[in-house]
N, C-alpha and C. Protein backbone atom coordinates (compact mmCIF):
# COMPACT_ATOMS: atom_id res chain seq x y z
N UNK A 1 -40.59 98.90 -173.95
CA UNK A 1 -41.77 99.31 -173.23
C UNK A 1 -43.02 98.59 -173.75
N UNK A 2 -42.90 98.67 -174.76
CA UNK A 2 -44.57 98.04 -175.75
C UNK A 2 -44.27 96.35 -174.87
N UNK A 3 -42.99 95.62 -175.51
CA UNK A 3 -43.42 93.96 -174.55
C UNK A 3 -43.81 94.18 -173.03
N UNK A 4 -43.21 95.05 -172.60
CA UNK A 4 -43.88 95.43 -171.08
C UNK A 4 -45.77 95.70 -170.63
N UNK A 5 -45.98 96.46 -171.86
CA UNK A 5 -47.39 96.85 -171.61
C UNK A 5 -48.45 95.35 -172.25
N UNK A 6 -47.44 94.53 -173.20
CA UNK A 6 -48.22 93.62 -173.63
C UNK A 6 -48.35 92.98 -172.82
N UNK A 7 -47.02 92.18 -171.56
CA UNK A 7 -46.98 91.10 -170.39
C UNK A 7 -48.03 91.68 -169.90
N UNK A 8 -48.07 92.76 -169.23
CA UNK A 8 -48.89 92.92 -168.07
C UNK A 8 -50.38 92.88 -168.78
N UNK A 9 -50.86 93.36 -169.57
CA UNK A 9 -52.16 93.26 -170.27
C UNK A 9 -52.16 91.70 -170.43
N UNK A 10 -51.66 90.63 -170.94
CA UNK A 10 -52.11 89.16 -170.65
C UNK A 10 -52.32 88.73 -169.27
N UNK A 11 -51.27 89.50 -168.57
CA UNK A 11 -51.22 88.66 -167.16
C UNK A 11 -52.80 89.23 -166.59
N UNK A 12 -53.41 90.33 -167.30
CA UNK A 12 -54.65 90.84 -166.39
C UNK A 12 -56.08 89.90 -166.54
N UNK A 13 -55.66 88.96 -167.77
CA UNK A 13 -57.03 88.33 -168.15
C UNK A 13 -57.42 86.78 -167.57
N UNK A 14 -58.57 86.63 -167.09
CA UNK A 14 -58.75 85.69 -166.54
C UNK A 14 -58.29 84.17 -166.90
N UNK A 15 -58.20 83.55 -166.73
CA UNK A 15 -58.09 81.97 -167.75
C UNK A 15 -59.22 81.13 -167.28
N UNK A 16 -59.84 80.97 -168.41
CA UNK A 16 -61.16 80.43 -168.66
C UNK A 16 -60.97 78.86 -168.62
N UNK A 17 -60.22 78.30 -170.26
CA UNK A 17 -60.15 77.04 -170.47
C UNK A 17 -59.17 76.86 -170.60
N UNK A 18 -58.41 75.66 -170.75
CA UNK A 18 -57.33 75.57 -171.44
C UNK A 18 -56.64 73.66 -171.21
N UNK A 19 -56.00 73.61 -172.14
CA UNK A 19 -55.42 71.65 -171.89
C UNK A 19 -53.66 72.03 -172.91
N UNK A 20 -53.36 71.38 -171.70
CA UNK A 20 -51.58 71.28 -172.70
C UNK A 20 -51.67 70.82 -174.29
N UNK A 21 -52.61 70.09 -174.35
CA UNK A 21 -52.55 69.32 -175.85
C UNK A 21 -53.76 69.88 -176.76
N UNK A 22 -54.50 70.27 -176.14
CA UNK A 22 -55.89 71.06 -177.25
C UNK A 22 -57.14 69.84 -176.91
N UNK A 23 -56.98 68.81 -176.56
CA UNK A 23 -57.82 68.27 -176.63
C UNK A 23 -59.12 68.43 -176.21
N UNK A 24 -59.05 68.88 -174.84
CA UNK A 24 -60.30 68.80 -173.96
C UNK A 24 -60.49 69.97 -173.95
N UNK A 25 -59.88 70.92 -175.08
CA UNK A 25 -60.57 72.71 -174.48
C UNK A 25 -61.82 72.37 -174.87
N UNK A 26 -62.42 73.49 -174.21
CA UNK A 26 -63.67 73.73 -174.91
C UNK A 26 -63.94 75.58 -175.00
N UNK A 27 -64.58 75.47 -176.25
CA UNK A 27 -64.59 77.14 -176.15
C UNK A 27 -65.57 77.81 -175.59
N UNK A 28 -65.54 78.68 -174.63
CA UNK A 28 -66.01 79.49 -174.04
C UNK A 28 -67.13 81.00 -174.32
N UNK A 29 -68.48 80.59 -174.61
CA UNK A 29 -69.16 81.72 -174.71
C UNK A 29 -69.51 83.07 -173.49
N UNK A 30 -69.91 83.66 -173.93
CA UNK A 30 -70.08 85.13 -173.26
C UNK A 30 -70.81 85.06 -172.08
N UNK A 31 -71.72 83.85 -172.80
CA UNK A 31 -73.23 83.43 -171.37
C UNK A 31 -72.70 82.70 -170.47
N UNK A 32 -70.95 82.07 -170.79
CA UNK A 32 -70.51 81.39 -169.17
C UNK A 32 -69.18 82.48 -168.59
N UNK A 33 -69.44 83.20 -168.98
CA UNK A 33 -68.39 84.62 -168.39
C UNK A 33 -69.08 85.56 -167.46
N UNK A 34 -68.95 85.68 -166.32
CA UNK A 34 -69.30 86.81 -165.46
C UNK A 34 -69.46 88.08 -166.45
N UNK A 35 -70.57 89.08 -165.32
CA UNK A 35 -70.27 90.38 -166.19
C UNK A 35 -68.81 91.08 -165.74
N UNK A 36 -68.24 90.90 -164.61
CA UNK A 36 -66.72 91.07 -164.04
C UNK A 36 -66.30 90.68 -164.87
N UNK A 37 -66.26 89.50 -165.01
CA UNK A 37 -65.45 89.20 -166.41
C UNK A 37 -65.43 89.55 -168.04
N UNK A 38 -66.53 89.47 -168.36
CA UNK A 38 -66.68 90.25 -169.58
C UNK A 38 -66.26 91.68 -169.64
N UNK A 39 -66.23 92.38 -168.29
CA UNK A 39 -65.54 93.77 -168.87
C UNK A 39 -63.97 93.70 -168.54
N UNK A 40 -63.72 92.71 -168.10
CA UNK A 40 -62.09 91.98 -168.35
C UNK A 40 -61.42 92.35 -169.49
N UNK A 41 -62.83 91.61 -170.37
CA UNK A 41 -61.69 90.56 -171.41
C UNK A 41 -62.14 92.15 -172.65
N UNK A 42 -62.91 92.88 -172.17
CA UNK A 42 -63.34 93.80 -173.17
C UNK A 42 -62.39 94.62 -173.00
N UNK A 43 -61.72 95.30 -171.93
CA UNK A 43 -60.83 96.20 -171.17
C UNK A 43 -59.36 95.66 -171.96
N UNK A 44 -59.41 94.43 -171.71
CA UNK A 44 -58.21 93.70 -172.53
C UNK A 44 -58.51 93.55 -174.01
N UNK A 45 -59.61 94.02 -174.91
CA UNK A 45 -59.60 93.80 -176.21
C UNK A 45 -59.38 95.12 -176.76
N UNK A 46 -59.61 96.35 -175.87
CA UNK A 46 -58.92 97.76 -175.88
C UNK A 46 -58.08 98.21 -175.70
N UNK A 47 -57.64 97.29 -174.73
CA UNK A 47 -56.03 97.73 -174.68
C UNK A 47 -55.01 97.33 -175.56
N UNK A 48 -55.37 96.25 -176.00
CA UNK A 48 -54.51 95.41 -176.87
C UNK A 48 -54.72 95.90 -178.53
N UNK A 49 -56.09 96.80 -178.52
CA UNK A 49 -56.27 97.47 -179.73
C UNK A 49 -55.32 99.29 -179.71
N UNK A 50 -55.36 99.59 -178.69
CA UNK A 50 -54.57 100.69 -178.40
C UNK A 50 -53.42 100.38 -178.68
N UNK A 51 -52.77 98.78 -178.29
CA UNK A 51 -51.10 98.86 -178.63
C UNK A 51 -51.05 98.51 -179.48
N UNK A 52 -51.66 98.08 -180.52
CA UNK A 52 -51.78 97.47 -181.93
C UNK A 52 -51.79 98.78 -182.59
N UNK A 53 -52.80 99.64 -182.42
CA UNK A 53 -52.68 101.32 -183.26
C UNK A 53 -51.35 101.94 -182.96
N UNK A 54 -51.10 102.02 -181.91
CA UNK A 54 -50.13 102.35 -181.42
C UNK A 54 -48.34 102.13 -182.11
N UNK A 55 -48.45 100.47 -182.00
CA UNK A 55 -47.35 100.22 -182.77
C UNK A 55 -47.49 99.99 -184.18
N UNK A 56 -48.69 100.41 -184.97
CA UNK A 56 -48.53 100.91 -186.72
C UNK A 56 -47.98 101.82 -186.81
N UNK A 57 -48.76 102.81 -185.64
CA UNK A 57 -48.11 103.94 -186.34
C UNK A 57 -46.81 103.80 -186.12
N UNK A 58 -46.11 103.78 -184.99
CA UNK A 58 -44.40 103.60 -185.10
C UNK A 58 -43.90 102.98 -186.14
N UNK A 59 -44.43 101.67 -186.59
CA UNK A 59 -44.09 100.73 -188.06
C UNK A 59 -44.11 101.72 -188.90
N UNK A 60 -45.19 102.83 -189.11
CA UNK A 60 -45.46 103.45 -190.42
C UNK A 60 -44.05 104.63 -190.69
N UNK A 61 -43.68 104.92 -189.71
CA UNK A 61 -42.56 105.78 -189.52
C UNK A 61 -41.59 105.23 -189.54
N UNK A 62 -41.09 103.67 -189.18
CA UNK A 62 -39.77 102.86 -189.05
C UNK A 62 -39.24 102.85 -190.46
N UNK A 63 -37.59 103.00 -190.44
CA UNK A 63 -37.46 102.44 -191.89
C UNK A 63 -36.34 101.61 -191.76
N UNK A 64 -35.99 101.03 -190.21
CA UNK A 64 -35.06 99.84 -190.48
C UNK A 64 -35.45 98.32 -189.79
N UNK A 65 -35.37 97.67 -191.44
CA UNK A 65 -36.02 96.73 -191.05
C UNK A 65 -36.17 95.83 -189.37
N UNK A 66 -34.97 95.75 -188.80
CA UNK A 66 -34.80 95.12 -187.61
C UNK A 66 -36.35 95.77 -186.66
N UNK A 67 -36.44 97.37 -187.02
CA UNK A 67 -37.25 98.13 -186.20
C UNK A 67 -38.60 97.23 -186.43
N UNK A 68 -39.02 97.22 -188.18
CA UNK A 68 -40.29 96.72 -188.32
C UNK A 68 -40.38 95.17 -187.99
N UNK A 69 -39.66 94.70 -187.71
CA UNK A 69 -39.85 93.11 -187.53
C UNK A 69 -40.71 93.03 -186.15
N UNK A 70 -40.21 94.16 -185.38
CA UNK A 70 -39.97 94.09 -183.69
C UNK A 70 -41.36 94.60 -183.83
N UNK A 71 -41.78 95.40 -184.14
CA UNK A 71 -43.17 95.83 -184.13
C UNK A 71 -44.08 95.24 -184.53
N UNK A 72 -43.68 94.44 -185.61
CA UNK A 72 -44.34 93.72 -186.43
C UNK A 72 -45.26 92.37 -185.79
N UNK A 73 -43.95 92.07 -184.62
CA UNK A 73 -43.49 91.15 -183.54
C UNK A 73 -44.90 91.48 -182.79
N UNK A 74 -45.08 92.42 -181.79
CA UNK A 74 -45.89 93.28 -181.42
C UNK A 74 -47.17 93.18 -181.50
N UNK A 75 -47.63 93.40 -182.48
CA UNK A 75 -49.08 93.63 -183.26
C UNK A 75 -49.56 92.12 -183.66
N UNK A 76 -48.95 91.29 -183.74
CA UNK A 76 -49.31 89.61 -183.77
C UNK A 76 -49.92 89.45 -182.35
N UNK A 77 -48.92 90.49 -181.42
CA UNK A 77 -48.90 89.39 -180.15
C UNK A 77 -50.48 90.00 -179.55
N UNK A 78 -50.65 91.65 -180.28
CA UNK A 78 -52.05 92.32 -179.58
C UNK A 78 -53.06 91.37 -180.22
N UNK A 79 -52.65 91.12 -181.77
CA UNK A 79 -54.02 90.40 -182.35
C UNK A 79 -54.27 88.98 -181.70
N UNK A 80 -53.79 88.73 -181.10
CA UNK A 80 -53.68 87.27 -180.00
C UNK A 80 -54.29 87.38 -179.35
N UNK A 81 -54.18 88.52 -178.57
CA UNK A 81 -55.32 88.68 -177.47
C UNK A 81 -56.77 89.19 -178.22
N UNK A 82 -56.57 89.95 -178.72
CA UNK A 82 -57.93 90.68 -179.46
C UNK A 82 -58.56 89.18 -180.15
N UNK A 83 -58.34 88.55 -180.49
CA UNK A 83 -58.60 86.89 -180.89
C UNK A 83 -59.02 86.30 -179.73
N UNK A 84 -58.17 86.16 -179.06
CA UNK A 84 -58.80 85.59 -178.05
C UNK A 84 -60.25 86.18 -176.90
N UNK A 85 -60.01 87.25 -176.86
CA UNK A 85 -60.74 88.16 -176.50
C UNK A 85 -62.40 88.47 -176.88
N UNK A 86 -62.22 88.56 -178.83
CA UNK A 86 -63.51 89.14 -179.01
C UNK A 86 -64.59 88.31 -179.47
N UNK A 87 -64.61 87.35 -179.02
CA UNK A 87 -65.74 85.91 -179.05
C UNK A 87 -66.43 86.68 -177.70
N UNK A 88 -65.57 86.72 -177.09
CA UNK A 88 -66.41 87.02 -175.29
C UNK A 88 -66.58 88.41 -175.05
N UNK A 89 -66.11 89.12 -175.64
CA UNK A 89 -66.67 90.93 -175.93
C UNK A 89 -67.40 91.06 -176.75
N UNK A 90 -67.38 91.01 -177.70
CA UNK A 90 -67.99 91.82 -178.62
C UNK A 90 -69.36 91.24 -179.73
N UNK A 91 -70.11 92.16 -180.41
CA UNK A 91 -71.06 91.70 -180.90
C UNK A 91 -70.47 90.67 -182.35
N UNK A 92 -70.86 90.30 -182.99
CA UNK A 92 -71.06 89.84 -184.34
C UNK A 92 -70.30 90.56 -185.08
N UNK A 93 -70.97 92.04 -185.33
CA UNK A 93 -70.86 92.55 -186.59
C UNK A 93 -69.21 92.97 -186.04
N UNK A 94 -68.87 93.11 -184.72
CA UNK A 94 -67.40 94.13 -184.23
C UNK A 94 -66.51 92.83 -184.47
N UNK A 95 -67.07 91.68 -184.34
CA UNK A 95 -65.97 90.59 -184.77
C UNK A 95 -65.97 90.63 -186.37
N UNK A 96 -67.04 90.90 -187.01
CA UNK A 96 -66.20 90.71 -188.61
C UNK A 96 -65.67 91.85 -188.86
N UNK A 97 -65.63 92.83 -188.75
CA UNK A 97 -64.78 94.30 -188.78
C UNK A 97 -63.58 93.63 -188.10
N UNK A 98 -62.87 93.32 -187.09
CA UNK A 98 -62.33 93.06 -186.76
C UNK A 98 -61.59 91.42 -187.84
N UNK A 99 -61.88 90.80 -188.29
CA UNK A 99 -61.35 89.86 -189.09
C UNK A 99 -61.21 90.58 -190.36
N UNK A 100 -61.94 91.92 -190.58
CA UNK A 100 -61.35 92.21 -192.01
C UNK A 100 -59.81 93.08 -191.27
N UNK A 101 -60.32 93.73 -190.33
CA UNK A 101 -58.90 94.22 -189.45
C UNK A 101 -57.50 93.36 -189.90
N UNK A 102 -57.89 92.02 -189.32
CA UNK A 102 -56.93 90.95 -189.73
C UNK A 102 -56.52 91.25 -191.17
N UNK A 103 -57.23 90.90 -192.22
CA UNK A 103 -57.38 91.03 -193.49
C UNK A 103 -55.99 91.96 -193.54
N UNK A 104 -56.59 93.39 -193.37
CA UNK A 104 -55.90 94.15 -194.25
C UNK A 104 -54.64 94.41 -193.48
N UNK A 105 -54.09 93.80 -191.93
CA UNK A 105 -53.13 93.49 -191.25
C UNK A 105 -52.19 92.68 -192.23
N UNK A 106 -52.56 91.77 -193.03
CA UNK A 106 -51.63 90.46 -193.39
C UNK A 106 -51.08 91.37 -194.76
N UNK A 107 -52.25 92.39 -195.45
CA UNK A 107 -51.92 93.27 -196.63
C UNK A 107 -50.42 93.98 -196.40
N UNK A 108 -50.74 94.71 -195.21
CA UNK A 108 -49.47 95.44 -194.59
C UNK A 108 -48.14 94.79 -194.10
N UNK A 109 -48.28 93.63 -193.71
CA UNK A 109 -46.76 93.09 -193.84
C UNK A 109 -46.52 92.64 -195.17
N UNK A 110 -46.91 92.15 -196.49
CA UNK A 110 -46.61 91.88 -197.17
C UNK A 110 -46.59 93.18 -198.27
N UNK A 111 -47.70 93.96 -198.09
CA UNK A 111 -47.02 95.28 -198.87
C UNK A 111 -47.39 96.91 -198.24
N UNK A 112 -46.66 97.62 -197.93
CA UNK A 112 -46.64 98.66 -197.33
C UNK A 112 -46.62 99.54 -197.87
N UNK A 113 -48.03 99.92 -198.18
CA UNK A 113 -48.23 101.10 -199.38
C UNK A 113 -49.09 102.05 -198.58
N UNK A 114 -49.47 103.36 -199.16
CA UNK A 114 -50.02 104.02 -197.93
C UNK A 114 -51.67 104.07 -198.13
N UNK A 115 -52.01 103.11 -199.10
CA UNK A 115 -53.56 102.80 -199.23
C UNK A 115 -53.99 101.56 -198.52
N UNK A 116 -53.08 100.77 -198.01
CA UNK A 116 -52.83 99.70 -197.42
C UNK A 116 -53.06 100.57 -195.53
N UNK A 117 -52.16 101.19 -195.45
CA UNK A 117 -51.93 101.87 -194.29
C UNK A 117 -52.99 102.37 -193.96
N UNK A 118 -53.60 103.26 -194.90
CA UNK A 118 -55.27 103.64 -194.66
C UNK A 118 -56.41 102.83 -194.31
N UNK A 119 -56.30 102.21 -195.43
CA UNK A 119 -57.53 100.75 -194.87
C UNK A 119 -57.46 100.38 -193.63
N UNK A 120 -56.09 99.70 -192.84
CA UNK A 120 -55.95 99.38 -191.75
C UNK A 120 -56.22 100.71 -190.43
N UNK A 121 -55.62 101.64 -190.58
CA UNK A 121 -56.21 103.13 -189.88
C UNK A 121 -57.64 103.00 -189.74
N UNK A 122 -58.64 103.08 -190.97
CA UNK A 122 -60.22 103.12 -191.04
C UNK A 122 -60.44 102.20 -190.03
N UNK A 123 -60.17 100.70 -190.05
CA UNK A 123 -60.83 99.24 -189.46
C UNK A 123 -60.71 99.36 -187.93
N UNK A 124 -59.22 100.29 -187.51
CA UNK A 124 -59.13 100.80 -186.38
C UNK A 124 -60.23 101.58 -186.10
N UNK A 125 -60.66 102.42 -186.32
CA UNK A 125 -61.12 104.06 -186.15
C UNK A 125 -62.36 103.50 -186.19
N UNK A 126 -63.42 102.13 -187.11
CA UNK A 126 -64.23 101.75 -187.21
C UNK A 126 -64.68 101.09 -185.96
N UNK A 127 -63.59 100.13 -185.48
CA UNK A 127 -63.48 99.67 -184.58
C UNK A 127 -64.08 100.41 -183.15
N UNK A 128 -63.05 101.07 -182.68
CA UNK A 128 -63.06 101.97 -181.70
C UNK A 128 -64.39 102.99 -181.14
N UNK A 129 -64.88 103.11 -182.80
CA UNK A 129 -66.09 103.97 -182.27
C UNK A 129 -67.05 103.26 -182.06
N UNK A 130 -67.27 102.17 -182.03
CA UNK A 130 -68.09 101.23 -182.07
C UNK A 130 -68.30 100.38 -180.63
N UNK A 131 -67.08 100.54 -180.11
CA UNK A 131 -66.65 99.98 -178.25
C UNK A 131 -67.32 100.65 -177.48
C-alpha cells in the first residue's frame, strides 16, 4: 500500500525541468512556479512527510529485518520528493529543519536507539507545525 500511495503522490507533481543527462537542467525557484503550482508541490511535501512519519513509525515497531529494509526503502523514496519539493515550498528556516530531518534520518538507519527515534519524531512534529 505505502509504494501505492508513494506512485500516485509523484505522479501528482508537476514537472518543471528536467534533461536525460543533467546537463541543461536548470533549477527552478518559487518566483517561476505558479501559485497552483506551489500549493502542488507543498501538498506533495505533506504528503510525502505524512508517509515518511508514517512509515517510522511501522520501522520503529518492525523487528524483521527484510520488514525494515522495505520501509527503509520507503522513507528515501518520501525524502526524494520532500527534496525535491522544499526549494519551491517552503521558507529557509523549514528547509534547514528539514536537512537536520535528513541528519538525524541517516542516525536511524545506522543506529536505532530510542533517542535517535526521538530526535527524528521532534524534526517531524517541528516540521508539521510549522506548514
Amino acid at each position: 500500500m505505502l509504494k501505492r500511495v508513494f506512485l500516485s503522490l509523484f505522479a501528482s507533481l508537476p514537472l518543471i525541468a528536467f534533461s536525460s543527462d543533467g546537463a541543461d537542467s536548470k533549477e527552478i525557484t518559487s518566483e517561476q512556479v505558479s501559485p497552483k503550482d506551489l500549493e502542488i508541490y507543498k501538498h506533495g511535501f505533506i504528503r510525502s512527510m505524512n508517509l515518511f512519519k508514517d512509515s517510522l513509525k511501522e520501522f520503529q515497531k518492525a523487528t524483521e529485518e527484510h520488514k525494515k529494509a522495505k520501509l527503509s526503502s520507503v522513507m528515501q523514496k518520501a525524502i526524494q520528493i520532500m527534496n525535491e519539493t522544499a526549494p519551491l515550498c517552503l521558507s529557509e528556516d523549514l528547509q534547514k529543519q528539514k536537512e537536520q530531518l535528513l541528519k538525524d534520518f541517516e542516525h536511524i538507519i545506522h543506529q536505532s536507539t530510542a533517542q535517535n527515534f526521538d530526535l527524528l519524531n521532534q524534526d517531524i512534529e517541528d516540521i508539521q507545525k510549522r506548514l
